[in-house]
C-alpha atoms as a PDB file:
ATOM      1  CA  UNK A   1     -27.739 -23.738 -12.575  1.00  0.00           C
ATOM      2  CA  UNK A   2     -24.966 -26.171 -10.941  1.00  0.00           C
ATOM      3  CA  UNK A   3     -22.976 -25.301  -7.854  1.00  0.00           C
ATOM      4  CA  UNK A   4     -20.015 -23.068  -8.725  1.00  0.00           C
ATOM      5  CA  UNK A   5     -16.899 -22.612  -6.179  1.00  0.00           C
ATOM      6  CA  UNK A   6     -16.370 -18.720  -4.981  1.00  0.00           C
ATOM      7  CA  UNK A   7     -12.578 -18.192  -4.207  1.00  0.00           C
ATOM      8  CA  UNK A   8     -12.355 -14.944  -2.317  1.00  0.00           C
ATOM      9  CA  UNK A   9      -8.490 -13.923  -2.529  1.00  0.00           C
ATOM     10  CA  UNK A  10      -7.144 -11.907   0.552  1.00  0.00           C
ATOM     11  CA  UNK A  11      -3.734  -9.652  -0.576  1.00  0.00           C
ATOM     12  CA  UNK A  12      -1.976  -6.542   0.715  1.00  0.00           C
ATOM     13  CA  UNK A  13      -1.490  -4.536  -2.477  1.00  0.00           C
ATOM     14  CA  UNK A  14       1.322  -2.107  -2.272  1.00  0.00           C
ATOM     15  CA  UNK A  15       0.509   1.678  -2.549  1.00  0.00           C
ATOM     16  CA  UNK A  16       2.030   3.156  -5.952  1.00  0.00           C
ATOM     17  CA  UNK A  17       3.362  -0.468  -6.764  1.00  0.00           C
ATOM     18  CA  UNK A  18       1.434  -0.641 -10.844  1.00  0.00           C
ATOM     19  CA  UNK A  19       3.508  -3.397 -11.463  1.00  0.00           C
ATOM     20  CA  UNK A  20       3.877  -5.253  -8.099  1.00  0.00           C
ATOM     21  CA  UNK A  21       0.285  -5.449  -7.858  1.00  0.00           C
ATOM     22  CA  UNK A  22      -0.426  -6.485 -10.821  1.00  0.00           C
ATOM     23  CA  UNK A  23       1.682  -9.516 -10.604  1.00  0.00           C
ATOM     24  CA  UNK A  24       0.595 -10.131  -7.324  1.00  0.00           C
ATOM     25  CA  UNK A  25      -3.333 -10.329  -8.769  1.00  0.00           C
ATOM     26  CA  UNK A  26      -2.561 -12.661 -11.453  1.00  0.00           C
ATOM     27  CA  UNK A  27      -0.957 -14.894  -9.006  1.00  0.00           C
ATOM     28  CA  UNK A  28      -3.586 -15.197  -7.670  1.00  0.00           C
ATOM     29  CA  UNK A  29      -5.616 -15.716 -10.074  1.00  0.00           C
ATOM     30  CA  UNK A  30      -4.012 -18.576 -11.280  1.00  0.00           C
ATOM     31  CA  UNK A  31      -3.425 -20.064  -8.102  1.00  0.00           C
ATOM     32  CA  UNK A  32      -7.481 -20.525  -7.447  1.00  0.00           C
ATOM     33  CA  UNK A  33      -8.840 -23.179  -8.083  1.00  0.00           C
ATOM     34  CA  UNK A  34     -12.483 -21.774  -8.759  1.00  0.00           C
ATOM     35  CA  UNK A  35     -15.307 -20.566 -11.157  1.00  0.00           C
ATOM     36  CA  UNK A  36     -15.583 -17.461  -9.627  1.00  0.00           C
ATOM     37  CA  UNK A  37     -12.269 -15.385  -7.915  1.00  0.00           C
ATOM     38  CA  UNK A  38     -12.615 -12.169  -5.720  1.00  0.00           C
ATOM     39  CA  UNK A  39      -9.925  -9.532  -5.565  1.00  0.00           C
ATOM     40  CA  UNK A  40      -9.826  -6.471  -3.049  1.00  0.00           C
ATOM     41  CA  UNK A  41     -10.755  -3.186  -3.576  1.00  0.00           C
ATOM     42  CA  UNK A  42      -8.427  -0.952  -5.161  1.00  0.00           C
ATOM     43  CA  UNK A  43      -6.091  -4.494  -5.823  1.00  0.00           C
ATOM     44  CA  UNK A  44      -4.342  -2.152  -8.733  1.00  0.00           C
ATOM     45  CA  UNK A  45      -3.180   0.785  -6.799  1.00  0.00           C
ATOM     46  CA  UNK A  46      -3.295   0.330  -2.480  1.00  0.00           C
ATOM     47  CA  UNK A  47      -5.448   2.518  -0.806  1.00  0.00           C
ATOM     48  CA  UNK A  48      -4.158   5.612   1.489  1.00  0.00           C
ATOM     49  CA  UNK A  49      -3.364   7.912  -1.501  1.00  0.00           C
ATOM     50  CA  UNK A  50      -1.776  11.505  -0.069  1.00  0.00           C
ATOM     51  CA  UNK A  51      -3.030  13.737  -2.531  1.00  0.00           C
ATOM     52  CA  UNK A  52      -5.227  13.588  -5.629  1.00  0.00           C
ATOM     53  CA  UNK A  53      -2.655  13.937  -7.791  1.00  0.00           C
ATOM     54  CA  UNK A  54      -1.307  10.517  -6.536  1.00  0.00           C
ATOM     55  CA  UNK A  55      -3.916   8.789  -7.124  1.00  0.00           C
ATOM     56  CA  UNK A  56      -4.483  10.617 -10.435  1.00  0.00           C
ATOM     57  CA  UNK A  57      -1.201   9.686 -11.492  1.00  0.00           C
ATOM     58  CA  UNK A  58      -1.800   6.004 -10.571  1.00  0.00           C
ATOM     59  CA  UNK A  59      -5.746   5.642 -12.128  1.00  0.00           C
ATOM     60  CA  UNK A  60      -5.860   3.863 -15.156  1.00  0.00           C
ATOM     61  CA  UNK A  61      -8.792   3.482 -18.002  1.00  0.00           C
ATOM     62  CA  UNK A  62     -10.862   0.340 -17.212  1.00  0.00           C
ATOM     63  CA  UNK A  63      -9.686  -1.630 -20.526  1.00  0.00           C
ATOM     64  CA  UNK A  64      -5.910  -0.953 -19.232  1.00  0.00           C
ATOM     65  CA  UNK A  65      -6.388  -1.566 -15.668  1.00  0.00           C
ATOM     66  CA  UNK A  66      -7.883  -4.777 -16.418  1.00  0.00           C
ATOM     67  CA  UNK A  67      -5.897  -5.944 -19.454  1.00  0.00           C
ATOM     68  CA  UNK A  68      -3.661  -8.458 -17.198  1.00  0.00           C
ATOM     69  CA  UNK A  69      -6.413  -9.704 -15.145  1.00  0.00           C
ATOM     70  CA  UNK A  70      -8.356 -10.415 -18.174  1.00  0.00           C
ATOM     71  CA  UNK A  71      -5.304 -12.764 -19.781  1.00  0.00           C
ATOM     72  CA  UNK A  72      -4.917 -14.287 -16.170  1.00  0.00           C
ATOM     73  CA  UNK A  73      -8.653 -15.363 -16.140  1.00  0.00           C
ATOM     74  CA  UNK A  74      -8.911 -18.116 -18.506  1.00  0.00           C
ATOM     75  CA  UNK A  75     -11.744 -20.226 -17.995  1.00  0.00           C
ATOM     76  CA  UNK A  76     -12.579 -17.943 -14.549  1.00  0.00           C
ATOM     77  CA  UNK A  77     -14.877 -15.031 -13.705  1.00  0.00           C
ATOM     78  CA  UNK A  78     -12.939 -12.215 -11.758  1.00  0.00           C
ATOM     79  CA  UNK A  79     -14.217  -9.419  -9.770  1.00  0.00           C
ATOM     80  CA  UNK A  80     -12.129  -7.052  -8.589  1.00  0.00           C
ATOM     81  CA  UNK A  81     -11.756  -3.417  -7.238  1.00  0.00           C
ATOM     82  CA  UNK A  82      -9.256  -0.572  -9.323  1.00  0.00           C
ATOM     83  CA  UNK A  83      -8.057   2.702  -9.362  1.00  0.00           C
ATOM     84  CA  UNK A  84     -10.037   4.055 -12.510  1.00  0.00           C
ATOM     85  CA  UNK A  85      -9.405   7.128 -14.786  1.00  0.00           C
ATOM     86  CA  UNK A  86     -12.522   7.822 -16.405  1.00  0.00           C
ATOM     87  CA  UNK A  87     -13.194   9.477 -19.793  1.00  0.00           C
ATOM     88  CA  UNK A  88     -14.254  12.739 -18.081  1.00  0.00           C
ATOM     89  CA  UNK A  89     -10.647  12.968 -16.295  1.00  0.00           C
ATOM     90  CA  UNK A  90     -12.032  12.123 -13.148  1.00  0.00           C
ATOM     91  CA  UNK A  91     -11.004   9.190 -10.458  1.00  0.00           C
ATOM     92  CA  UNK A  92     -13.233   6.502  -9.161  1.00  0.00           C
ATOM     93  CA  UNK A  93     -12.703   4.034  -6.846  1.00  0.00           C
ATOM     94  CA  UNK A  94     -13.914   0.869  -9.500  1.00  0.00           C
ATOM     95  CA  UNK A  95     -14.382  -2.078  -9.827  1.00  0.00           C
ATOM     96  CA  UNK A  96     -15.083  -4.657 -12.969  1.00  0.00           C
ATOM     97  CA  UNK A  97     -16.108  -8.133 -13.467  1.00  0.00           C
ATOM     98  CA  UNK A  98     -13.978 -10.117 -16.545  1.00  0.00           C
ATOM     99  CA  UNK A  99     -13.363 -13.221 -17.895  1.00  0.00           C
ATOM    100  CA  UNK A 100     -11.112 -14.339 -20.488  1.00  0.00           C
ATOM    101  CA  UNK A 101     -12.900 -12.868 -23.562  1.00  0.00           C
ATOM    102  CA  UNK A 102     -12.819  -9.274 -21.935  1.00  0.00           C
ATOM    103  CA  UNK A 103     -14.447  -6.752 -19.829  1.00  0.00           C
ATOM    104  CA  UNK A 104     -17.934  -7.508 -18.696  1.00  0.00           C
ATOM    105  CA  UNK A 105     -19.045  -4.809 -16.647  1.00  0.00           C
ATOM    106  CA  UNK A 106     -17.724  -2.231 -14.827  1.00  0.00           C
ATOM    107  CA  UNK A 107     -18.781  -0.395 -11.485  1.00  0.00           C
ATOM    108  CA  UNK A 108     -18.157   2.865  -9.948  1.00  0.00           C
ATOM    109  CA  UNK A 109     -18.510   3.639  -5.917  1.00  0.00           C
ATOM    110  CA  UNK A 110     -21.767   5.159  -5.363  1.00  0.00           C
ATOM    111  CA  UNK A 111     -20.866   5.241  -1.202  1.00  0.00           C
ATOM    112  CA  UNK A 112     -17.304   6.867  -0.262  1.00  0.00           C
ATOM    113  CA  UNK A 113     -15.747   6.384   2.922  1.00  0.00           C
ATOM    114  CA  UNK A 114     -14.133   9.301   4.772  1.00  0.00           C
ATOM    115  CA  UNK A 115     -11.124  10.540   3.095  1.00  0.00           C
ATOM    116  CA  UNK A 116     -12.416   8.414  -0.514  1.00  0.00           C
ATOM    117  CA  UNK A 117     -14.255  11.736  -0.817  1.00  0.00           C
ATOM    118  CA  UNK A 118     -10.703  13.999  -1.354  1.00  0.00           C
ATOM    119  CA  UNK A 119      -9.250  11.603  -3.980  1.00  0.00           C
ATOM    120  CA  UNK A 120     -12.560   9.846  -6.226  1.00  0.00           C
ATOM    121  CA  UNK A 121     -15.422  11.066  -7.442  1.00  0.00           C
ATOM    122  CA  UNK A 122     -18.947   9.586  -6.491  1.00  0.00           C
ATOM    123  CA  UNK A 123     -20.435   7.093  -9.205  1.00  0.00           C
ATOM    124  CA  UNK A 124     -23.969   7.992 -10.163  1.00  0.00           C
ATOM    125  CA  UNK A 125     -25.189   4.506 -11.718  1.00  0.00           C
ATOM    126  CA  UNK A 126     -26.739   1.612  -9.960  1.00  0.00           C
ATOM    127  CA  UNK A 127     -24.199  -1.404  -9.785  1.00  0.00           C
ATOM    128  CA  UNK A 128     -24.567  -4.097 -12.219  1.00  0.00           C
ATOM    129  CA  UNK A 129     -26.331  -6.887 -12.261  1.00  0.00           C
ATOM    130  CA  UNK A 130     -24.400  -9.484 -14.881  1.00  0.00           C
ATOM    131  CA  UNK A 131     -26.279 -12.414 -16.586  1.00  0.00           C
ATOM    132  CA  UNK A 132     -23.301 -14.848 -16.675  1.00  0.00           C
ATOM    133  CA  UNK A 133     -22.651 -18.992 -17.490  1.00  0.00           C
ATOM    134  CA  UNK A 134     -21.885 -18.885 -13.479  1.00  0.00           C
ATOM    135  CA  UNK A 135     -25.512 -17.163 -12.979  1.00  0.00           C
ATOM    136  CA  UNK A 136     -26.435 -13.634 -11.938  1.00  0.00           C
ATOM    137  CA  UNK A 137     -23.095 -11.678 -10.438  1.00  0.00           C
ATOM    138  CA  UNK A 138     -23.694  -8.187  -8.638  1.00  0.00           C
ATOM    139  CA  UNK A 139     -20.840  -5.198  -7.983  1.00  0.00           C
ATOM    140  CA  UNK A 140     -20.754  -3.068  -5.300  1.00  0.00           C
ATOM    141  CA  UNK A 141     -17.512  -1.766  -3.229  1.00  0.00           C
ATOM    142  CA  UNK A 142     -16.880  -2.109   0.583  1.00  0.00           C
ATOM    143  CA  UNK A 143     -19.179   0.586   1.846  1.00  0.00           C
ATOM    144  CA  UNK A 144     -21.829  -0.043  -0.443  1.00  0.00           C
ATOM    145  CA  UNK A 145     -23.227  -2.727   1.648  1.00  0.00           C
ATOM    146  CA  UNK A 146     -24.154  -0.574   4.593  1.00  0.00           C
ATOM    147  CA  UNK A 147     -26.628   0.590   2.647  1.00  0.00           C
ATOM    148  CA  UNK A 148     -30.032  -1.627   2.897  1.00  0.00           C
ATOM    149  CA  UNK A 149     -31.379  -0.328  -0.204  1.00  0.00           C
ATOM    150  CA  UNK A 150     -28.906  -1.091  -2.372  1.00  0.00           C
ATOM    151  CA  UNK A 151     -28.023  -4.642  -1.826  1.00  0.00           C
ATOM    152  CA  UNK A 152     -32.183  -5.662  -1.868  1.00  0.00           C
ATOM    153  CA  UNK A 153     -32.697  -3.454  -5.216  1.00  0.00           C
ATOM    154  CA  UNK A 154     -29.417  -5.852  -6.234  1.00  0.00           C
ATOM    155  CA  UNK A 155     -31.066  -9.013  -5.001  1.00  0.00           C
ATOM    156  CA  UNK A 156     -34.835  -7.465  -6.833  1.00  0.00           C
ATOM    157  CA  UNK A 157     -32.815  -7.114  -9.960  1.00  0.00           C
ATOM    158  CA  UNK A 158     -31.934 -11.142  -9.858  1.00  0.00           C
ATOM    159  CA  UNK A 159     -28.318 -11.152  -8.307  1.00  0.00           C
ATOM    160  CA  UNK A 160     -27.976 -14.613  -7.141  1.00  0.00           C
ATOM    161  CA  UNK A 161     -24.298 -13.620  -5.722  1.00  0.00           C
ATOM    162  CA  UNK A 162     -22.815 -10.267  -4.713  1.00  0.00           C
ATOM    163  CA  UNK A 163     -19.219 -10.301  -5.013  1.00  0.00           C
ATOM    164  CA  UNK A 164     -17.721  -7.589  -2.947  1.00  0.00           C
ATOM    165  CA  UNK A 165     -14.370  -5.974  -3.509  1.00  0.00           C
ATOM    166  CA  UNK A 166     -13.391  -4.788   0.528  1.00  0.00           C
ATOM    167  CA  UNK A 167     -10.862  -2.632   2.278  1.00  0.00           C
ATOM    168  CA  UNK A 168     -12.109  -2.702   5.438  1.00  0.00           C
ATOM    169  CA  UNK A 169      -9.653  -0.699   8.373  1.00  0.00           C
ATOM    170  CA  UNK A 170      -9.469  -1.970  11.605  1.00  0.00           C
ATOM    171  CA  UNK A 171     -11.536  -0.351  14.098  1.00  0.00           C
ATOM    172  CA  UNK A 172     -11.986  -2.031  17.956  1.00  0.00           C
ATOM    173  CA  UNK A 173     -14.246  -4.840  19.194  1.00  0.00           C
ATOM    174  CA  UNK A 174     -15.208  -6.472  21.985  1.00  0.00           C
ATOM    175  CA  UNK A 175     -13.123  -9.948  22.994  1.00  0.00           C
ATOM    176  CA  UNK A 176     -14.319 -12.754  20.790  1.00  0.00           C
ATOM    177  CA  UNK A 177     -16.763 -10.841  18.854  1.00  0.00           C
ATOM    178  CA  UNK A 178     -16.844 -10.981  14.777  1.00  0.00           C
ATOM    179  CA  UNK A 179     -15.908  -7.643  13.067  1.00  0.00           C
ATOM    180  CA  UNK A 180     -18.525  -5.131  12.674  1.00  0.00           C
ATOM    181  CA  UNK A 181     -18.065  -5.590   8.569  1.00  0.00           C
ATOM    182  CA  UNK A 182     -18.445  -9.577   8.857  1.00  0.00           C
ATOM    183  CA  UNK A 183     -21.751  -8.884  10.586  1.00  0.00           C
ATOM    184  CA  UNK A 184     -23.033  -6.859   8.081  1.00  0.00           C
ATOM    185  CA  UNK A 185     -22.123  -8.780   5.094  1.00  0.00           C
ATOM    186  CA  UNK A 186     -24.056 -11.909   6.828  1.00  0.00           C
ATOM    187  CA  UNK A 187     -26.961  -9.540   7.474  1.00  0.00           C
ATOM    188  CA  UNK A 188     -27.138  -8.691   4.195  1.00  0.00           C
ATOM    189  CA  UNK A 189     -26.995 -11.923   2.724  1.00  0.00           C
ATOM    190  CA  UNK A 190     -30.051 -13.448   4.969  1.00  0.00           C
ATOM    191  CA  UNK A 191     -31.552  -9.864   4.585  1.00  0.00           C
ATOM    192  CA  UNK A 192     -31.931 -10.687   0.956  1.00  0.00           C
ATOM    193  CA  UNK A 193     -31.427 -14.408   0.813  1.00  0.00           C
ATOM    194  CA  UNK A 194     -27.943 -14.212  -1.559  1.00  0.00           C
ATOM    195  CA  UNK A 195     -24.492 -15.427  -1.267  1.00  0.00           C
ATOM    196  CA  UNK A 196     -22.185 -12.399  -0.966  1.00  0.00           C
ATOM    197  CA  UNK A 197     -18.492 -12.723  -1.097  1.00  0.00           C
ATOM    198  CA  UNK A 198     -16.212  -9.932   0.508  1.00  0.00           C
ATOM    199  CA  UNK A 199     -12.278  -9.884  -0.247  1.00  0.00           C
ATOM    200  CA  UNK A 200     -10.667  -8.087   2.349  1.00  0.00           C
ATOM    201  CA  UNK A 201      -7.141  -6.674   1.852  1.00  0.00           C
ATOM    202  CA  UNK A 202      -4.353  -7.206   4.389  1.00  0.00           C
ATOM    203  CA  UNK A 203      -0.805  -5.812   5.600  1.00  0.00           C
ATOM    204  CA  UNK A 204      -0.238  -2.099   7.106  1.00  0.00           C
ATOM    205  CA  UNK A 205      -0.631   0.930   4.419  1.00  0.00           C
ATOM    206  CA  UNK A 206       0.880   4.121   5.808  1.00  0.00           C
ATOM    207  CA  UNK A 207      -0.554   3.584   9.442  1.00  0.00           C
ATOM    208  CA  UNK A 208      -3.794   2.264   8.910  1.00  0.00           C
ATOM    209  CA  UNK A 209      -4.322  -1.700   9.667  1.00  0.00           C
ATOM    210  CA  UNK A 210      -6.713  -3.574   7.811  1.00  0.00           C
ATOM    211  CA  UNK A 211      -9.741  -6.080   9.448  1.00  0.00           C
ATOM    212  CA  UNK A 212      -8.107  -9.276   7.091  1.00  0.00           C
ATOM    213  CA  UNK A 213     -12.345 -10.170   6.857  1.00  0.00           C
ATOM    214  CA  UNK A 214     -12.357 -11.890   4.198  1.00  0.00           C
ATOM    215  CA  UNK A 215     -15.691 -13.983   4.081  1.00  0.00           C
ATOM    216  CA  UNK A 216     -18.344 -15.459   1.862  1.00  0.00           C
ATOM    217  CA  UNK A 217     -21.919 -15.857   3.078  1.00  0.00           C
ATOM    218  CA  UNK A 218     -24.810 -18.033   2.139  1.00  0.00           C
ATOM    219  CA  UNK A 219     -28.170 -16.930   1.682  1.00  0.00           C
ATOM    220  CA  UNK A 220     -29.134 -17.979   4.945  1.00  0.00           C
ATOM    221  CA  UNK A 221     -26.477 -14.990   6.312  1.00  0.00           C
ATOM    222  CA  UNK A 222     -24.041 -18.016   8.152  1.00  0.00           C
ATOM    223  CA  UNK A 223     -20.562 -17.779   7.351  1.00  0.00           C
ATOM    224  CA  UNK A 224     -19.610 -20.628   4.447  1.00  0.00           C
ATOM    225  CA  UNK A 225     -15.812 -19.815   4.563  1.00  0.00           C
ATOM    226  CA  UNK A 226     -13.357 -17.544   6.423  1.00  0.00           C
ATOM    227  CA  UNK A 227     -12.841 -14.852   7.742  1.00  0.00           C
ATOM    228  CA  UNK A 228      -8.956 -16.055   7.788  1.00  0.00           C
ATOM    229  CA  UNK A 229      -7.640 -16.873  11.761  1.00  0.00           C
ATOM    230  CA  UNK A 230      -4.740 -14.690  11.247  1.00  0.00           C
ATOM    231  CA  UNK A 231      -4.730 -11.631   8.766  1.00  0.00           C
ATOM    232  CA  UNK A 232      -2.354 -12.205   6.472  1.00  0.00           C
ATOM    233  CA  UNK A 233      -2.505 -13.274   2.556  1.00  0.00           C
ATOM    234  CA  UNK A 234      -5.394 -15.547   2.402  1.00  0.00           C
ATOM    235  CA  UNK A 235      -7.380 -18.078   0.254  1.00  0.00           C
ATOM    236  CA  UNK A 236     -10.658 -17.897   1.217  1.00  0.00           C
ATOM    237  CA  UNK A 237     -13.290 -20.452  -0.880  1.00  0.00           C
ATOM    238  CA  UNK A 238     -16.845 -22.085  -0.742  1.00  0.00           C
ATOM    239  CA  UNK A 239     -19.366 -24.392  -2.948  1.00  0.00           C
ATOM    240  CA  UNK A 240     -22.316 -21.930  -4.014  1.00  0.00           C
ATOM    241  CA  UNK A 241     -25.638 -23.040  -5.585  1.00  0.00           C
ATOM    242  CA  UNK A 242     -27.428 -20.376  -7.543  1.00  0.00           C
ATOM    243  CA  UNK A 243     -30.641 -21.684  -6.840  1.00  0.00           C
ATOM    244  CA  UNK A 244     -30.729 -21.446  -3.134  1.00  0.00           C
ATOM    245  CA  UNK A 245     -30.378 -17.682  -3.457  1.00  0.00           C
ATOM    246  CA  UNK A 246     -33.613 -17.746  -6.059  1.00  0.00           C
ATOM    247  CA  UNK A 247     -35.493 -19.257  -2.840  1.00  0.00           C
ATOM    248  CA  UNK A 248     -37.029 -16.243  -1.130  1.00  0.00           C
ATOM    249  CA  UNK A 249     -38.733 -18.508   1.264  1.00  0.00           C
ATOM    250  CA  UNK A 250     -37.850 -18.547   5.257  1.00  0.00           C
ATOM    251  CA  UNK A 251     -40.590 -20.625   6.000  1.00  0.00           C
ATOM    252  CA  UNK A 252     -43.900 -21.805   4.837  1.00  0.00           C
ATOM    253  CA  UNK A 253     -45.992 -19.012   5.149  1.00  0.00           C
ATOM    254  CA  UNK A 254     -43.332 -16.691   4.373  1.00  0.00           C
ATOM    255  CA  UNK A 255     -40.955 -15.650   1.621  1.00  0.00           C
ATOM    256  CA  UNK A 256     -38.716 -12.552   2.138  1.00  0.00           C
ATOM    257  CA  UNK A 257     -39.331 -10.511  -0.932  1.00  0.00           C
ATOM    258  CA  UNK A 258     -43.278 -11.976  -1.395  1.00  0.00           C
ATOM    259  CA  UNK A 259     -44.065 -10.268   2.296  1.00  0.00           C
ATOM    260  CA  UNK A 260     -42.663  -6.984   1.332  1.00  0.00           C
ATOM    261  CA  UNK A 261     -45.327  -3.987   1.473  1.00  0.00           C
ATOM    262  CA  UNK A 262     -44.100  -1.377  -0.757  1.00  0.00           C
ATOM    263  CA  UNK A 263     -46.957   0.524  -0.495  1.00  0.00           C
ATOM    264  CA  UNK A 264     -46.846   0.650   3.251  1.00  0.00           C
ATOM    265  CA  UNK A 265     -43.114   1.940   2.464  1.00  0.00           C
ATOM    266  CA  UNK A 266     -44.332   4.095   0.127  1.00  0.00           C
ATOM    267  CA  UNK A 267     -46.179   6.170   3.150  1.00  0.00           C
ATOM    268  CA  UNK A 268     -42.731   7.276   4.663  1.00  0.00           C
ATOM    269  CA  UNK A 269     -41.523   9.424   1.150  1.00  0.00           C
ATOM    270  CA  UNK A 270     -38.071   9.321   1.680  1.00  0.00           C
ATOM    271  CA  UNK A 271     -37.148   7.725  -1.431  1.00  0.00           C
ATOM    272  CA  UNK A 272     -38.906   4.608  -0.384  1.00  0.00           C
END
């Protein structure tokens, strides 16, 4: 598989702006120069919803939501996050992988983060895992990668690159130090020996400030591009090669999924 070039796209999406944001994504689009382009989490809508019923009113069905990304794609592979209306008449906080041809796969948040829970309903299926001409792209959303088991049954299914739609809010640090969310995202990455890219929104939303994190990791958990120096509207992008993230090894005696001991695991129950 050849090296492919990861564009991770940082934006500040406007809350209850349909038509704003969509322009703003397929700007985007077309402005990177890559195989593969990121978008934020809920790129379609904003985030800080005050009711249900707002974000009811804004959710659309997948094949509607991603229509105009779908026509901005072209030649590229987009992942991005979205405000979806499912067939049941329930919300999720979404997100999809396209290309020009149409809808690949689609992904609903199995982890909700505080106030996610009064607006979207949990998703109840693993994220995807999608064979592309790019190589093996996995989903998840934002929270989703605090959660060790999910990214390494990602990385056992194949996933060569997680691409990771983010809204992460600013909380404080130290002087100097990373953000909290950048940390993880490189821990998961050397964790399980894959690239993961993270787009980060930007720009104030109805009193909460956003990180601006934007990052993409290599499978040895350093930082290949970003996180921006200032947090505004960002391009973030990197070279990625497929085949370093099919390399388990760390060194020569060990490999990081060939020295796993489920059965030891297995001992704590748990759902191990």
């Amino acid at each position: 598989m050849a090296e492919l070039t990861v564009a991770c796209v940082q934006l500040a999406p406007v809350i209850g702006d349909l038509d704003g944001n969509r322009v703003r994504a397929c700007e985007a689009i077309a402005r990177a120069d890559a195989d593969l382009v990121v978008l934020p989490e809920l790129m379609t809508t904003g985030y800080v919803f005050d009711s249900p019923e707002e974000a009811h009113a804004l959710s659309l069905p997948t094949e509607a939501a991603m229509a105009p990304w779908v026509e901005a794609a072209g030649e590229r592979i987009v992942v991005g996050g979205y405000a979806e209306l499912g067939e049941d008449g329930r919300v999720y906080n979404s997100a999809a992988i396209v290309d020009g041809t149409g809808v690949m796969a689609r992904y609903r948040k199995v982890h909700l983060w505080d106030a996610e829970r009064l607006v979207f309903s949990e998703g109840r299926d693993f994220p995807p895992v999608v064979h592309t001409r790019l190589g093996k792209i996995a989903l998840s959303v934002c929270y989703d990668v605090e959660f060790p088991e999910l990214v390494r049954g990602l990385a056992l299914a194949g996933a060569d690159i997680l691409a990771l739609p983010v809204n992460w809010p600013r909380f404080p640090q130290p002087p100097g130090e990373r953000p909290m969310d950048v940390v993880r995202v490189m821990a998961a990455a050397v964790a399980n020996r894959i690239f993961i890219a993270a787009a980060d929104r930007c720009g104030e939303e109805r009193g909460v400030d956003w990180v601006g994190g934007t990052c993409i990791a290599g499978p040895d958990g350093w930082l290949l591009a970003g996180p921006p120096e200032r947090p505004g509207p960002a391009l973030v992008t990197a070279r990625c090669d497929p085949a370093q993230a099919r390399d388990k090894r760390i060194t020569e005696r060990n490999d990081a999924f060939g020295d796993r001991r489920p059965a030891v695991y297995a001992q704590l129950g748990h759902g191990f």
